[in-house]
N, C-alpha and C. Protein backbone atom coordinates (compact mmCIF):
# COMPACT_ATOMS: atom_id res chain seq x y z
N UNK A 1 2.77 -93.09 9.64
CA UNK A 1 3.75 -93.91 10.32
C UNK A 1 5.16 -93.67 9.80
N UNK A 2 5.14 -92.88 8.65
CA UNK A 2 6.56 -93.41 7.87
C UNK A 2 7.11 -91.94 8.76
N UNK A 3 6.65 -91.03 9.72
CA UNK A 3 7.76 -89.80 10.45
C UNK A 3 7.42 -90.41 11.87
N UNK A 4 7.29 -91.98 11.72
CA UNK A 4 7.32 -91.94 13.36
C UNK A 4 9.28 -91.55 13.87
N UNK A 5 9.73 -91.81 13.04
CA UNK A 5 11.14 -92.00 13.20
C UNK A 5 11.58 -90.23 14.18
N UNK A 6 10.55 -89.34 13.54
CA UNK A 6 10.93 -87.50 13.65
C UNK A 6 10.29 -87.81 15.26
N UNK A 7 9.71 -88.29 15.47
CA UNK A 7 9.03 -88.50 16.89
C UNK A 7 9.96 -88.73 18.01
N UNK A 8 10.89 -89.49 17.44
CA UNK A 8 11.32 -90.21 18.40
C UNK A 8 12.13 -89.51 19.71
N UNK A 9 12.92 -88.40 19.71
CA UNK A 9 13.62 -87.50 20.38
C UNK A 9 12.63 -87.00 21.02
N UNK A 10 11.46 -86.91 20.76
CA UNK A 10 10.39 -86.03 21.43
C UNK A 10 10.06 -86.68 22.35
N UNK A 11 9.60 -88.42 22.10
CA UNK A 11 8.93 -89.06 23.03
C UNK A 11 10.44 -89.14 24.44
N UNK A 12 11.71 -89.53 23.94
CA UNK A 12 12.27 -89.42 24.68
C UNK A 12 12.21 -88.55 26.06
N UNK A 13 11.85 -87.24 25.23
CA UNK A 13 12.21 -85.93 26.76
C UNK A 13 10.68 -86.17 27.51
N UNK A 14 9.99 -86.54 26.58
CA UNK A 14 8.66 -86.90 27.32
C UNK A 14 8.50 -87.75 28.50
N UNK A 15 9.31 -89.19 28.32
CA UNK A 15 9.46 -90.03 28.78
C UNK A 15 10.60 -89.65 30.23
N UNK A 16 11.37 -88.72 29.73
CA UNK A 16 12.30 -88.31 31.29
C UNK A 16 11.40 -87.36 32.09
N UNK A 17 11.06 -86.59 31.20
CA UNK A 17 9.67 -85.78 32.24
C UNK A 17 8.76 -86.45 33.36
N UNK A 18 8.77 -87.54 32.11
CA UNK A 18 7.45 -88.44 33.17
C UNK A 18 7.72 -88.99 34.21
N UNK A 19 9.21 -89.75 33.96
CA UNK A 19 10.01 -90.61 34.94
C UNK A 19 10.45 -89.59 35.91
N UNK A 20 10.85 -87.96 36.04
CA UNK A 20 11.36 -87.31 36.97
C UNK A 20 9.79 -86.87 37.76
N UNK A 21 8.84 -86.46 37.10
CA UNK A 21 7.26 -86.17 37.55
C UNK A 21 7.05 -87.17 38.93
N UNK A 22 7.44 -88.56 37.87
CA UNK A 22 6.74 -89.89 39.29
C UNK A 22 7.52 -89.91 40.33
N UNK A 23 8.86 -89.87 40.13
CA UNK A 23 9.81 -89.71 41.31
C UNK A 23 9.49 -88.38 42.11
N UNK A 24 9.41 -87.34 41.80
CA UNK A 24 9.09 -86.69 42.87
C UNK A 24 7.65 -86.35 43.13
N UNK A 25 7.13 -87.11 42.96
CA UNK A 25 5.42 -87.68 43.65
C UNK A 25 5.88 -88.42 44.63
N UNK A 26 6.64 -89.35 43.89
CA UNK A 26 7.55 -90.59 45.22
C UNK A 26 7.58 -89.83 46.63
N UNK A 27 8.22 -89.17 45.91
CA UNK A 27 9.45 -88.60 47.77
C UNK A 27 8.18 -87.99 48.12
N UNK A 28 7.28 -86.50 47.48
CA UNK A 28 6.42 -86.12 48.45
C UNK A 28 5.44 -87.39 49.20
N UNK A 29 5.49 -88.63 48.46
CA UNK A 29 4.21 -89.81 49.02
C UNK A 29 4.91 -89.77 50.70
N UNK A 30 6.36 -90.03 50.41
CA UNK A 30 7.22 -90.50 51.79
C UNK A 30 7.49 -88.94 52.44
N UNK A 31 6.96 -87.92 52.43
CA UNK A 31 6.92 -87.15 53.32
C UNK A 31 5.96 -87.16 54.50
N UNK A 32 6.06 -86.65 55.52
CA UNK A 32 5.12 -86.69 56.62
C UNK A 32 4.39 -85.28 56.21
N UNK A 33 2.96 -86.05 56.06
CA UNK A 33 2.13 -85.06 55.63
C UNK A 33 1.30 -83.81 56.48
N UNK A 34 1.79 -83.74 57.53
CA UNK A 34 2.02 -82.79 58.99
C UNK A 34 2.80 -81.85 58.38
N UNK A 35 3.88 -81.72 57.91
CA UNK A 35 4.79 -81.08 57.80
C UNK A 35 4.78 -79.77 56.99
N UNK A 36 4.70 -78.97 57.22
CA UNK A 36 4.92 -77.42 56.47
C UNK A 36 5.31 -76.77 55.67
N UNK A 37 5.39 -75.97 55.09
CA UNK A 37 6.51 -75.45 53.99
C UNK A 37 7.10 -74.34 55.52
N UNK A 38 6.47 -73.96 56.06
CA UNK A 38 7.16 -73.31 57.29
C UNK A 38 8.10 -74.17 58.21
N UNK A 39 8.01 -75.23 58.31
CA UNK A 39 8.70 -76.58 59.11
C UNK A 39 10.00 -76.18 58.46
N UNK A 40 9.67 -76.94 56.95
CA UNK A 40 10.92 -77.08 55.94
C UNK A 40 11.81 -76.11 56.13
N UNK A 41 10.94 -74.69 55.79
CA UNK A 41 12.24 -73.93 55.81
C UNK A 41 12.67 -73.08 57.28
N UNK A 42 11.99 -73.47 58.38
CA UNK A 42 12.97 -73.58 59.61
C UNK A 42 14.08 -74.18 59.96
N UNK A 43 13.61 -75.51 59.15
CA UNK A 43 15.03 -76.38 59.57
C UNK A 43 15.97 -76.40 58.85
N UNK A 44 16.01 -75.52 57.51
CA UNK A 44 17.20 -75.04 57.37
C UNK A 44 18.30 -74.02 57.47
N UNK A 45 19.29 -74.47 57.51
CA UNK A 45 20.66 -73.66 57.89
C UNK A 45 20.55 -71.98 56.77
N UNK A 46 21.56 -71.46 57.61
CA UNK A 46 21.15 -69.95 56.80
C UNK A 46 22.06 -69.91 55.33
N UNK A 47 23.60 -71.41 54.73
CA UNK A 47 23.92 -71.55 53.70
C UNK A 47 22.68 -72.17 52.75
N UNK A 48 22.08 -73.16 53.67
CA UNK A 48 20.80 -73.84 52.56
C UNK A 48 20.14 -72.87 52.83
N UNK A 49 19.50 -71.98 53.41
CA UNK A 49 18.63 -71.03 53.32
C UNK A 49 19.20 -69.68 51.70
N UNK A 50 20.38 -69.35 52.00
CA UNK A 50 20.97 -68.64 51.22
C UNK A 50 20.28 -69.06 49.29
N UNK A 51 20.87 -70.39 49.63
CA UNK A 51 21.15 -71.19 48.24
C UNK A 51 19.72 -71.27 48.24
N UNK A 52 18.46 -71.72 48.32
CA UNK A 52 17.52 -71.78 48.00
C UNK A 52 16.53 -70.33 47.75
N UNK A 53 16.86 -69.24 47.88
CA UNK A 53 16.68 -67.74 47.29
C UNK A 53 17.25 -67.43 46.44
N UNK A 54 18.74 -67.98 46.52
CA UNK A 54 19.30 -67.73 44.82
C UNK A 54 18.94 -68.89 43.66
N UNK A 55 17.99 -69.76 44.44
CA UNK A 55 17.07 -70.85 42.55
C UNK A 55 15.97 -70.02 42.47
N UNK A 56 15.45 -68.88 43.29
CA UNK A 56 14.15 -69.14 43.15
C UNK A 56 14.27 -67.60 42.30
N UNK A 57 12.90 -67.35 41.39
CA UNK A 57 12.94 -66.09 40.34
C UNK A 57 13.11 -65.04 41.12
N UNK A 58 13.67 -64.30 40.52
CA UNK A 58 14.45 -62.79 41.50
C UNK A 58 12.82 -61.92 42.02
N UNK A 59 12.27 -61.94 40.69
CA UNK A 59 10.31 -61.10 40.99
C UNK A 59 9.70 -61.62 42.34
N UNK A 60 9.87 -62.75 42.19
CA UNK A 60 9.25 -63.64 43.62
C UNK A 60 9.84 -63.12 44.82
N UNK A 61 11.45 -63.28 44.95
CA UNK A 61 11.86 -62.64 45.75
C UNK A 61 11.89 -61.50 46.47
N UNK A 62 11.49 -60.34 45.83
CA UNK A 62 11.17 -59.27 45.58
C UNK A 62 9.92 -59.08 46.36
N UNK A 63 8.85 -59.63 45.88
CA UNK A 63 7.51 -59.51 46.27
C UNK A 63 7.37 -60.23 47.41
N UNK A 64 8.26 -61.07 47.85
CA UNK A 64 7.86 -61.29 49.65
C UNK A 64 8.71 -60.76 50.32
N UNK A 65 9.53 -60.25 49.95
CA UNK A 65 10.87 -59.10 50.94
C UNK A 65 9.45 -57.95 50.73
N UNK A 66 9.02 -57.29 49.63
CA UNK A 66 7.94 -56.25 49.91
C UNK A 66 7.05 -56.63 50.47
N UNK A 67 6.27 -57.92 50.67
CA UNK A 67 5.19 -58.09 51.50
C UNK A 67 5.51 -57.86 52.29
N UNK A 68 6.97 -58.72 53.12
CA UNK A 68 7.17 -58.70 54.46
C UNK A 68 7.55 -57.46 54.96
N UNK A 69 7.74 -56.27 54.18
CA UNK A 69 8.20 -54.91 55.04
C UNK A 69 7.26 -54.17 55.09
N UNK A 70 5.99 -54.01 54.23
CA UNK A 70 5.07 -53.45 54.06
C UNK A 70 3.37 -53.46 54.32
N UNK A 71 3.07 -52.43 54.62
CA UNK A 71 1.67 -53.40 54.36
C UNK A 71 0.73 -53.76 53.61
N UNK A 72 -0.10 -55.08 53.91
CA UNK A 72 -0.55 -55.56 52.49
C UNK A 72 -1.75 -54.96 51.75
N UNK A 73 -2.09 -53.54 52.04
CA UNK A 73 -3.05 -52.86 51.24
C UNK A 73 -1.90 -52.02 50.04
N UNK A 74 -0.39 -52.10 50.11
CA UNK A 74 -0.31 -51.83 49.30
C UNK A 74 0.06 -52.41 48.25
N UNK A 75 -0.37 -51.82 46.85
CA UNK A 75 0.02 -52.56 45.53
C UNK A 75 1.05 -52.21 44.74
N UNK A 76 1.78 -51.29 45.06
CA UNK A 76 3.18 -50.77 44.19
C UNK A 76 4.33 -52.15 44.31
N UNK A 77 4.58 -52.81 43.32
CA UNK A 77 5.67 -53.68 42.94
C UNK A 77 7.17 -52.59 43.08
N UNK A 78 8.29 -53.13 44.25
CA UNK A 78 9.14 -52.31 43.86
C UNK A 78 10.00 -52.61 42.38
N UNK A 79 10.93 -51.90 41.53
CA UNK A 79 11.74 -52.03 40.54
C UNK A 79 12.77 -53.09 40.81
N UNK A 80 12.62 -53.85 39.78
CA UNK A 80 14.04 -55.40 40.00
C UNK A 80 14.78 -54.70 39.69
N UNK A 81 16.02 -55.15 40.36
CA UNK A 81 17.47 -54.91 40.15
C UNK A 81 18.08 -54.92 38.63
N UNK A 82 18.82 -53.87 38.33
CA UNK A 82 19.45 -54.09 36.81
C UNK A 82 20.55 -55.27 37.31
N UNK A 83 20.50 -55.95 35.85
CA UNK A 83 21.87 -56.92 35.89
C UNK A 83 21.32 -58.11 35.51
């Protein structure tokens, strides 16, 4: 008990984890559960479209620009971009 004190910063980030975890359980509860990941990203604009390829990991990106040009018997990963 006497390092509960070293704990304490830890439980903190724990505790925002948890609190950001339940909140977005929240919002998916209040989604219409019909709805797509194809829906979603129809209905957005080609700036929110833009901006949501530049959060996502560049590899990922990569590998569905190659799925989508290629076909899927093949397995060659192309080379990520230097930089």
């Amino acid at each position: 008990m006497r390092y509960r004190k070293d704990l304490d910063r830890y439980e903190a980030r724990w505790v925002e984890a948890r609190e950001a975890v339940l909140h977005e359980r929240a919002q998916r509860a209040d989604a219409d559960p019909k709805e797509t990941v194809a829906d979603r990203v129809g209905a957005l604009n080609e700036a929110q479209l833009r901006d949501l390829l530049q959060r996502l990991p560049v590899a990922a990106v990569w590998r569905a620009l190659k799925e989508q040009t290629t076909p899927p018997e093949s397995e060659s990963v192309p080379p990520l971009p230097e930089g």
